[in-house]
Protein backbone atom coordinates (compact mmCIF):
# COMPACT_ATOMS: atom_id res chain seq x y z
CA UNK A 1 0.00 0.00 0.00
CA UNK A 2 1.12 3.68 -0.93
CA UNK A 3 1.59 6.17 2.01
CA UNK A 4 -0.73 8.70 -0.25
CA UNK A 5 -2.83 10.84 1.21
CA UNK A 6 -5.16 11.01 -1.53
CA UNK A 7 -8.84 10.39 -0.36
CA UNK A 8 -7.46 10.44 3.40
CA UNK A 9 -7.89 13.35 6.12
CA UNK A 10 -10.47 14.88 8.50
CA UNK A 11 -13.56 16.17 6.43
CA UNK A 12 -16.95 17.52 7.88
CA UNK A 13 -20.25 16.88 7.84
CA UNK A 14 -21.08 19.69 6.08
CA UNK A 15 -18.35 19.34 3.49
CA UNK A 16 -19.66 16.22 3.12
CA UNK A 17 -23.17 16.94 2.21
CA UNK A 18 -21.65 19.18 -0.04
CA UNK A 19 -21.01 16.61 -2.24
CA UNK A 20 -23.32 14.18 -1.70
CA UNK A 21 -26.03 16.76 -2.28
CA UNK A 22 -24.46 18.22 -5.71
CA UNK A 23 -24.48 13.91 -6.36
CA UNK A 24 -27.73 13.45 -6.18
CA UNK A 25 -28.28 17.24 -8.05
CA UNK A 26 -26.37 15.31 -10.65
CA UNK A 27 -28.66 12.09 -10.61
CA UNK A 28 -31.64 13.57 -10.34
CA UNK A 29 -30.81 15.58 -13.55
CA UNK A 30 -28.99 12.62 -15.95
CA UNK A 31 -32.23 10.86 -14.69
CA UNK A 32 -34.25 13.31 -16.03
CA UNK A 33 -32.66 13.12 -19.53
CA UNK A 34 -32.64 9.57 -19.60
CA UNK A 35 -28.74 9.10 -19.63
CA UNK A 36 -27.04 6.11 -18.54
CA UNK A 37 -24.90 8.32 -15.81
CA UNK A 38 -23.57 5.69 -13.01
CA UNK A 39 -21.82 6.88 -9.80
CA UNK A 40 -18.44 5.39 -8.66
CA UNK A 41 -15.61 5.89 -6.30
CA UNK A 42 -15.97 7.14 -2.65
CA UNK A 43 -20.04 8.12 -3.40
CA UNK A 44 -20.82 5.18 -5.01
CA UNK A 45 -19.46 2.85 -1.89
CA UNK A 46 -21.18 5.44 0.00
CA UNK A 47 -25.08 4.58 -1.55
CA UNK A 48 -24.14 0.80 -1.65
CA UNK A 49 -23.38 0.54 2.01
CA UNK A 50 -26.13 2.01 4.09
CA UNK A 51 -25.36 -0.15 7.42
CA UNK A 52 -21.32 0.10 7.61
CA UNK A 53 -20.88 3.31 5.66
CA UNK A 54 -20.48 5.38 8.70
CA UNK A 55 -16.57 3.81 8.60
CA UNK A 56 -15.46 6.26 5.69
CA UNK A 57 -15.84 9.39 8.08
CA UNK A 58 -14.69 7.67 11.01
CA UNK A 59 -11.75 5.76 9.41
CA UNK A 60 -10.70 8.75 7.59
CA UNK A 61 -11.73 8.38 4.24
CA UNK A 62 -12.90 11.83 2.55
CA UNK A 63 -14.44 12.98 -0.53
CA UNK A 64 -11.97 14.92 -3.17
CA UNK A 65 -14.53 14.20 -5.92
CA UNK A 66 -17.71 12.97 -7.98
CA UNK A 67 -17.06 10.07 -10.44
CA UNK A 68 -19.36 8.29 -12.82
CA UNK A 69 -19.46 5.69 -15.71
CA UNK A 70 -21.10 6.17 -18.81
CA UNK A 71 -21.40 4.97 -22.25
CA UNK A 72 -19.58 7.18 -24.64
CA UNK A 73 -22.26 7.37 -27.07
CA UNK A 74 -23.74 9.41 -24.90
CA UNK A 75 -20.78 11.63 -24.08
CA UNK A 76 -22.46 14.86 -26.06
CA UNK A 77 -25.85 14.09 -24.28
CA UNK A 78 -23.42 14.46 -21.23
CA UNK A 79 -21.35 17.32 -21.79
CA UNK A 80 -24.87 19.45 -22.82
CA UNK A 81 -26.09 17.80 -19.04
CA UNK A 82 -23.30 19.58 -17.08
CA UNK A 83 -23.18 22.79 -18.84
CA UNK A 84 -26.08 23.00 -17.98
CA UNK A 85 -26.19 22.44 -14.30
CA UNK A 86 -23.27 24.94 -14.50
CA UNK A 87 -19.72 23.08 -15.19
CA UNK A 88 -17.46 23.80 -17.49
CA UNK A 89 -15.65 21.08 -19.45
CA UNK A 90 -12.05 20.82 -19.35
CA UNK A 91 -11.81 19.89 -23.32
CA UNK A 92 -7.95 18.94 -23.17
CA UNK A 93 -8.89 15.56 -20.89
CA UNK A 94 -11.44 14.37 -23.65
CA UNK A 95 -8.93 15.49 -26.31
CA UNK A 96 -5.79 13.92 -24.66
CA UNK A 97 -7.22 10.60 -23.28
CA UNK A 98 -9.03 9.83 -27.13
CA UNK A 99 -12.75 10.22 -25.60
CA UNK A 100 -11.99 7.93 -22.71
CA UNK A 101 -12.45 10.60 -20.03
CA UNK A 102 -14.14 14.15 -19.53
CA UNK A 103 -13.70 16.21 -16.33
CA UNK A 104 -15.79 19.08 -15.62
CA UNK A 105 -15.46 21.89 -12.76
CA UNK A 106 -17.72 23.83 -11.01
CA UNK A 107 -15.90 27.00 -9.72
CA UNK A 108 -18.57 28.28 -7.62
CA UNK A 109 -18.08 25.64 -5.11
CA UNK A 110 -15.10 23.88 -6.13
CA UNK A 111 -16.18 20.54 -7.00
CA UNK A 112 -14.83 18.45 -9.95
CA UNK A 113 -16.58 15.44 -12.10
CA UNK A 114 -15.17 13.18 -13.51
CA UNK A 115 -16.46 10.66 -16.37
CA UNK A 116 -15.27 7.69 -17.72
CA UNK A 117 -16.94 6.28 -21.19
CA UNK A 118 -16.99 2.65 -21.96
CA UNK A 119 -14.46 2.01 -19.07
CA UNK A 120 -11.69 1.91 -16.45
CA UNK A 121 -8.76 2.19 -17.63
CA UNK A 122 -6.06 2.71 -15.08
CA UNK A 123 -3.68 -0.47 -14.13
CA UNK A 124 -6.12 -2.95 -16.13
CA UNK A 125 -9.13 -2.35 -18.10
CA UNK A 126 -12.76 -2.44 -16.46
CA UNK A 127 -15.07 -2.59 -18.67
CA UNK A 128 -18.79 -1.01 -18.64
CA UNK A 129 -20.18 -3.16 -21.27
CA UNK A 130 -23.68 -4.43 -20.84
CA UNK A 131 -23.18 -3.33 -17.14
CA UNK A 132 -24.25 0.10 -16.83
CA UNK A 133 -27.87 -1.19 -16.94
CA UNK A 134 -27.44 -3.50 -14.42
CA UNK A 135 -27.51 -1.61 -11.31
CA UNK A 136 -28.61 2.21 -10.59
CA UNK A 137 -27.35 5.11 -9.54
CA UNK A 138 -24.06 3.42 -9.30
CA UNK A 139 -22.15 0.55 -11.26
CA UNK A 140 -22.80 -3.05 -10.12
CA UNK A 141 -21.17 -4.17 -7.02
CA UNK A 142 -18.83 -6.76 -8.56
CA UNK A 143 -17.45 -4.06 -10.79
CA UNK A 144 -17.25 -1.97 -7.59
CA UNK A 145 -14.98 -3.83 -6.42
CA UNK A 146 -12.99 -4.35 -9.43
CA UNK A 147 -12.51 -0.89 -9.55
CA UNK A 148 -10.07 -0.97 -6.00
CA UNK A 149 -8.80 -4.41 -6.30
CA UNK A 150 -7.47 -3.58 -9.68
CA UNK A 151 -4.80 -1.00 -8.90
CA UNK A 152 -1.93 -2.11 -8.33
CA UNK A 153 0.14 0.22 -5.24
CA UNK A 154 -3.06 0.96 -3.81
CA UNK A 155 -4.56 3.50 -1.47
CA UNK A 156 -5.52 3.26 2.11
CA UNK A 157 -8.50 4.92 0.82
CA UNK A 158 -9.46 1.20 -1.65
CA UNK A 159 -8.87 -0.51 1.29
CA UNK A 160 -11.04 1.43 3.39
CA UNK A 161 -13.70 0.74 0.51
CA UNK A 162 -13.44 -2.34 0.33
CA UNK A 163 -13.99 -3.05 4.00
CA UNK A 164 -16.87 -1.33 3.65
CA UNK A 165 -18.09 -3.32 0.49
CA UNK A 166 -17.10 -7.12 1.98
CA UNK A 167 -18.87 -5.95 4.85
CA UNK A 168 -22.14 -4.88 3.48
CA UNK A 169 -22.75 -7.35 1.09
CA UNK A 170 -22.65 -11.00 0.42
CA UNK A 171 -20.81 -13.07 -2.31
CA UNK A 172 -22.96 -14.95 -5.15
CA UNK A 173 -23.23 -15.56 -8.46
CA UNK A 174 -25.84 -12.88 -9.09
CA UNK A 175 -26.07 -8.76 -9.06
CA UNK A 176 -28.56 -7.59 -7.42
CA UNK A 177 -27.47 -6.82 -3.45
CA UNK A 178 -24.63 -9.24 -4.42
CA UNK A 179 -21.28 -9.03 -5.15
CA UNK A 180 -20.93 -11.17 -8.35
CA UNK A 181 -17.87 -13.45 -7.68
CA UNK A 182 -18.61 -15.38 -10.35
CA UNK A 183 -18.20 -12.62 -13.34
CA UNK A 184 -14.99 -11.72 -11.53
CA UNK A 185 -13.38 -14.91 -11.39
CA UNK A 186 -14.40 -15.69 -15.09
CA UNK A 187 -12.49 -12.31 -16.01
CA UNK A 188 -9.46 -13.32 -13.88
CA UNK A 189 -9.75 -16.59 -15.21
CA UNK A 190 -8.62 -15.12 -18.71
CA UNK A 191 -6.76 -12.20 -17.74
CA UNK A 192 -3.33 -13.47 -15.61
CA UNK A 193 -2.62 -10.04 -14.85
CA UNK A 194 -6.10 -8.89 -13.33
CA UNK A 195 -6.38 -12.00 -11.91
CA UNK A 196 -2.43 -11.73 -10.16
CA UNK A 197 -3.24 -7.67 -9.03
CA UNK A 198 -6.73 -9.24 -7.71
CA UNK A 199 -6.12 -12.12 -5.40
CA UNK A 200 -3.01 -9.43 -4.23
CA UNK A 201 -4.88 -6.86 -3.04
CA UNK A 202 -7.58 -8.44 -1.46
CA UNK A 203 -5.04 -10.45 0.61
CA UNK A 204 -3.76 -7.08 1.44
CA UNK A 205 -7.26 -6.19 2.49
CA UNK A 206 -7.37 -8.74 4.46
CA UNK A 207 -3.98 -8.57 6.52
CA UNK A 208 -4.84 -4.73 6.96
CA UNK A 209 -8.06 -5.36 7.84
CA UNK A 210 -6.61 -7.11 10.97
CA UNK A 211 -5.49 -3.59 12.35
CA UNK A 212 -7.97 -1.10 12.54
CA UNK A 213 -9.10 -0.07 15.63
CA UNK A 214 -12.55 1.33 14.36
CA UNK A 215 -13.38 -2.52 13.69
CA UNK A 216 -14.79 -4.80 15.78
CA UNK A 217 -13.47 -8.10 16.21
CA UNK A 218 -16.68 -9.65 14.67
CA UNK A 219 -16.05 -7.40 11.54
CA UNK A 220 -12.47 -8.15 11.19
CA UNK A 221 -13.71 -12.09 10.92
CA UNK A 222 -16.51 -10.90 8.52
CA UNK A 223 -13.68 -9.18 6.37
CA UNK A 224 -11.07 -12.00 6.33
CA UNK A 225 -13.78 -15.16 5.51
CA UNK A 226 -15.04 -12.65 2.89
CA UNK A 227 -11.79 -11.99 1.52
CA UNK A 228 -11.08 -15.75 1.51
CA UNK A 229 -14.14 -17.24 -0.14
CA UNK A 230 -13.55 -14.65 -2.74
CA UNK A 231 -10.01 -15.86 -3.55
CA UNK A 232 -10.89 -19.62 -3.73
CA UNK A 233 -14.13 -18.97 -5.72
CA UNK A 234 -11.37 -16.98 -8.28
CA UNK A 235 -8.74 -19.66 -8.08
CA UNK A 236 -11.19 -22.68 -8.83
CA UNK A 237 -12.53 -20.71 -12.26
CA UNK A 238 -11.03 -22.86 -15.12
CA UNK A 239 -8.09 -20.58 -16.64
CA UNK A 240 -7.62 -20.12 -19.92
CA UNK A 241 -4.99 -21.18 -22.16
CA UNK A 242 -3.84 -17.94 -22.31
CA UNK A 243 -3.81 -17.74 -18.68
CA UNK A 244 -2.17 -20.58 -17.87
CA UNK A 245 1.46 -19.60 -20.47
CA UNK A 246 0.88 -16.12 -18.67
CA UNK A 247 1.50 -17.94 -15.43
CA UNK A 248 4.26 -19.81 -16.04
CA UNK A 249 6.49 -16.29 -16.66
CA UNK A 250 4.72 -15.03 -13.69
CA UNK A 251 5.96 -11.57 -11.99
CA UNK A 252 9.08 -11.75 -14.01
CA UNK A 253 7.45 -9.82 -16.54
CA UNK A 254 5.19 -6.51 -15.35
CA UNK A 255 1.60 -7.48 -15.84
CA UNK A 256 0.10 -3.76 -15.27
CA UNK A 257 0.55 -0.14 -16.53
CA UNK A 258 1.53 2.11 -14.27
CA UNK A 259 -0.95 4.94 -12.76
CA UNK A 260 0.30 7.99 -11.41
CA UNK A 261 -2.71 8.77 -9.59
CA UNK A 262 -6.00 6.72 -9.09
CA UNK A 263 -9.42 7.01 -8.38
């Protein structure tokens, strides 16, 4: 785990609602239009976790921004959204990362959006295909997680997250409520280098989980038998070909792209 501070530090209540209230501004208003705009990060993990997610604020975890998922065919149905709820676009982002990415900014208050079309794209690729209908206002809970296991020198912050997450919900082979194990481990199961970044920082997860003071010892059990039915249900998925001659050069050769900063 990184010693960054990103995501980390004392925040109030009131800076809180801040952004939970411009979030839901937000939602209420892609709603409206009819546009496919999904929250994730800190705010999504926020909405999914109604029982335990009193641990962000009291574990430190703070808001720095609002993220979402979307389809990019709807990325000018998007852009027309926020202007007119009063961002402006920072057009170099879109420009730079090919129409992967837009970030908009809100200088009356400070607060910064970003979107990501079609996917995640930061130390491996998550994709949003099929998925964004899945689940509302946020992504689906297996991609949820995903989204933290699958960077690499990761953030107190993704760990904090995923307490909260393994916590909350149970593991099935389903979405709704549930974290789908199953579409995870069939990914991992042809990807060698998700599936290696996965299984290592969910053990993290686990080990760190062991040492927080603001859990009780009945969570800290909850988190470790979570963490460990979702690393054998991953390593019993039939690998692919492709997986297994991946394995066999194993960390020798970097599996992962690098990622200055993260979600």
């Amino acid at each position: 785990m990184t010693d960054s501070p990103i995501g980390m530090g004392e925040q109030s209540q009131e800076e809180r609602e801040k952004f939970e209230n411009e979030l839901k501004r937000i939602i209420d208003a892609s709603s409206h239009a009819g546009l496919l705009l999904r929250v994730i990060g800190s705010l999504a993990f926020q909405i999914h976790c109604p029982q335990f997610g009193y641990l962000q604020q009291k574990m430190g975890r703070a808001y720095t921004d609002i993220d979402f998922a979307a389809y990019r065919n709807q990325s000018k149905e998007i852009k027309v959204l926020m202007a007119g709820l009063g961002y402006f676009e920072d057009k170099e982002v879109y420009i730079v990362s090919e129409g992967n990415r837009s970030i908009f900014n809100l200088p009356e208050n400070g607060l910064h959006v970003d979107v990501f079309y079609d996917k995640l794209d930061f130390c491996h690729v998550i994709s949003w295909d099929g998925r964004l209908e899945i689940d509302s206002p946020t992504i689906p809970l297996s991609e949820m997680l995903m989204e933290k296991m699958q960077i690499v020198k990761i953030n107190e912050k993704d760990v904090i997250d995923t307490i909260m997450l393994l916590l909350e919900h149970k593991l099935g082979d389903v979405d709704k409520e549930t974290i789908n194990i199953a579409r995870i481990a069939q990914l991992c199961a042809k990807d060698w280098g998700l599936w290696r970044t996965m299984t290592m920082n969910l053990d993290k997860v686990k080990n760190l989980a062991l040492h927080y003071p603001q859990l009780t010892a009945d969570q800290k059990t909850l988190v470790v038998s979570q963490v460990d039915a979702a690393i054998d249900r991953i390593s019993k998925e039939p690998k692919s070909m492709s997986w297994r001659m991946r394995d066999r050069v194993g960390d020798r050769v970097k599996w992962y792209k690098e990622v200055d900063e993260v979600m």
